[in-house]
N, C-alpha and C. Protein backbone atom coordinates (compact mmCIF):
# COMPACT_ATOMS: atom_id res chain seq x y z
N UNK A 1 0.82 -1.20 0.00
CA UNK A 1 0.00 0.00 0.00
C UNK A 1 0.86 1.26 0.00
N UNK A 2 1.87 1.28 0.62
CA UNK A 2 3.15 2.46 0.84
C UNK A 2 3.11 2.52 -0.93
N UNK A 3 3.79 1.47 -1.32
CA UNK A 3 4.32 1.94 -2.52
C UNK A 3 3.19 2.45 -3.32
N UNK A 4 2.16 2.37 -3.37
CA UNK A 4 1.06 3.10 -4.22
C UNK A 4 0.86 4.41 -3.75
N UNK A 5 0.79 4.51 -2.31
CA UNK A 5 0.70 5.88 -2.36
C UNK A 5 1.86 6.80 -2.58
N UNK A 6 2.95 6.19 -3.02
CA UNK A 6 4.51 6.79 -3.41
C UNK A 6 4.41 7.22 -4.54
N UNK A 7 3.25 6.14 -5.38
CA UNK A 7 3.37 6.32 -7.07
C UNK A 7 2.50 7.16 -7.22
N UNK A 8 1.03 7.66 -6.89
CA UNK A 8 0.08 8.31 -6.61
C UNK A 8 1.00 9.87 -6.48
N UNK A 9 1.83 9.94 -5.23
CA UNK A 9 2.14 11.40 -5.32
C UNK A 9 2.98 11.55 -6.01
N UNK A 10 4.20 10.65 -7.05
CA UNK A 10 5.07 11.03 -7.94
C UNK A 10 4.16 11.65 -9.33
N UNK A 11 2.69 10.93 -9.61
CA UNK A 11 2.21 10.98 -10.50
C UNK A 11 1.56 12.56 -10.17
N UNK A 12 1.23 12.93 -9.27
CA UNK A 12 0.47 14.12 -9.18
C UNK A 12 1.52 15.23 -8.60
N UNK A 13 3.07 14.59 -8.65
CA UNK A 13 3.87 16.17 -8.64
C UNK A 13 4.26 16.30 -10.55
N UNK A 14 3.90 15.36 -10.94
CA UNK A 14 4.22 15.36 -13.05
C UNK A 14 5.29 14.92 -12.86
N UNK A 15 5.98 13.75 -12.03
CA UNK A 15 7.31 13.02 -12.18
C UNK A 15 6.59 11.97 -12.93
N UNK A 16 5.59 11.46 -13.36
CA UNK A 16 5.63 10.52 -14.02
C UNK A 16 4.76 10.35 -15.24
N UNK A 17 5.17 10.09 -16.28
CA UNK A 17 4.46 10.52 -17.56
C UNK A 17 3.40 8.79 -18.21
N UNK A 18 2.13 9.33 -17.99
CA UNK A 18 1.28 7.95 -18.58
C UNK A 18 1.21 8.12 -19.76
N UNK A 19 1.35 6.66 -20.50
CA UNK A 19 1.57 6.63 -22.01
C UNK A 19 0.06 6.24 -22.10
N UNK A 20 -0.75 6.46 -22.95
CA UNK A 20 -2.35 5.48 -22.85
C UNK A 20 -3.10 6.02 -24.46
N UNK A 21 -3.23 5.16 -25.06
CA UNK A 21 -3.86 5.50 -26.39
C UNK A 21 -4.81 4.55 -26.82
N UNK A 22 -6.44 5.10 -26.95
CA UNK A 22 -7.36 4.79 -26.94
C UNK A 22 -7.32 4.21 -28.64
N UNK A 23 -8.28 3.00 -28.14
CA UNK A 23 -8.54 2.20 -30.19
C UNK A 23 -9.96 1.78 -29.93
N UNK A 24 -10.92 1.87 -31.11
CA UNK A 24 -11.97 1.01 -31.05
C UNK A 24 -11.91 -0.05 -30.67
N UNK A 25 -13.14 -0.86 -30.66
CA UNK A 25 -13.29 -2.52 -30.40
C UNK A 25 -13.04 -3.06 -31.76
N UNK A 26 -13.27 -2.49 -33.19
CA UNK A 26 -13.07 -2.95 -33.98
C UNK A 26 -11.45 -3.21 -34.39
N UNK A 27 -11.22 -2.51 -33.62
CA UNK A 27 -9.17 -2.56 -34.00
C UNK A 27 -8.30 -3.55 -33.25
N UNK A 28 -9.05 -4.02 -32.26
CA UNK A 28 -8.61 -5.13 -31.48
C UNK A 28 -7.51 -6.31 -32.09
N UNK A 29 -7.74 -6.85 -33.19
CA UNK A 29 -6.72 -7.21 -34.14
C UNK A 29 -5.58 -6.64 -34.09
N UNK A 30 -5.88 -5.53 -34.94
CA UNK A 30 -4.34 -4.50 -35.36
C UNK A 30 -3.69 -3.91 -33.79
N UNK A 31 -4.86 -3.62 -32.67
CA UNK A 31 -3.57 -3.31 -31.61
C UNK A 31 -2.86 -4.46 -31.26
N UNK A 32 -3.64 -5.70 -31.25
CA UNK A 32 -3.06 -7.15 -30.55
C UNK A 32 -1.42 -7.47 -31.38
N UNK A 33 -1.46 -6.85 -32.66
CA UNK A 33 -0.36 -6.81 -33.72
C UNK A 33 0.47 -5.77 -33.10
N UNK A 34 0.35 -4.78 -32.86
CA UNK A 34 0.95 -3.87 -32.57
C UNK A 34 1.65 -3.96 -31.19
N UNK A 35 1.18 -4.60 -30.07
CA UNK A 35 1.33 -5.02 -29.16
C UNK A 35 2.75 -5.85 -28.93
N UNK A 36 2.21 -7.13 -29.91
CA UNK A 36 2.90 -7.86 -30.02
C UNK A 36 4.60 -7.65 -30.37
N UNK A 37 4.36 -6.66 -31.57
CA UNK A 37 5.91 -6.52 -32.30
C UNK A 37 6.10 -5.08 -31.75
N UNK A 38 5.30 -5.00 -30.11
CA UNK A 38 6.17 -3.27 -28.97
C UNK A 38 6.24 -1.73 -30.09
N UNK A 39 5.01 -1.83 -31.08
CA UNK A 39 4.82 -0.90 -31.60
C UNK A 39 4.16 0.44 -30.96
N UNK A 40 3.38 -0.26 -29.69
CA UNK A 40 2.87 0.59 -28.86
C UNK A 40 3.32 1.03 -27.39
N UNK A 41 3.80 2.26 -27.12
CA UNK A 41 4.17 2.51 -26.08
C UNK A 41 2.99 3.08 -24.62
N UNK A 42 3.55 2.45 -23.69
CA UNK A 42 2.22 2.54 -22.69
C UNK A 42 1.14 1.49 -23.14
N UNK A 43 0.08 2.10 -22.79
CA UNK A 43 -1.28 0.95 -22.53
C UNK A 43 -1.50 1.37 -23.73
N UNK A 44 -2.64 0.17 -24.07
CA UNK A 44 -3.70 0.50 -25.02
C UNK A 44 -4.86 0.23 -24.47
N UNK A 45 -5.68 0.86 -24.67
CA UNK A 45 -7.04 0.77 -24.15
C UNK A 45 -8.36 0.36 -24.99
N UNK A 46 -8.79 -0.38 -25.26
CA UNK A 46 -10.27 -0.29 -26.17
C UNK A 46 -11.00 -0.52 -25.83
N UNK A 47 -12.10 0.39 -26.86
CA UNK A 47 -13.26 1.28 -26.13
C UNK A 47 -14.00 0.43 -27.37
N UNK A 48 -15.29 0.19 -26.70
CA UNK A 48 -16.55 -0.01 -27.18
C UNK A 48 -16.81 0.74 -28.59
């Protein structure tokens, strides 16, 4: 629990930068590709 609230306030002084890029449900394929061969940095997320 310590360490979350460590990461929590690094994230809310801007020491830590979230990578996150939203894809349809229909792209689910091409991110799973993309994924795979670390084309994508940070998360990917898909949305409905």
């Amino acid at each position: 629990y310590a360490e979350l609230q460590e990461l929590v306030a690094l994230v809310e002084q801007g020491d830590v930068d979230l990578h996150t890029s939203r894809y349809d449900l229909g792209d689910v394929n091409t991110v799973a590709e993309k994924l795979e061969h670390g084309e994508i940095d940070g998360r990917a997320v898909i949305t409905p």
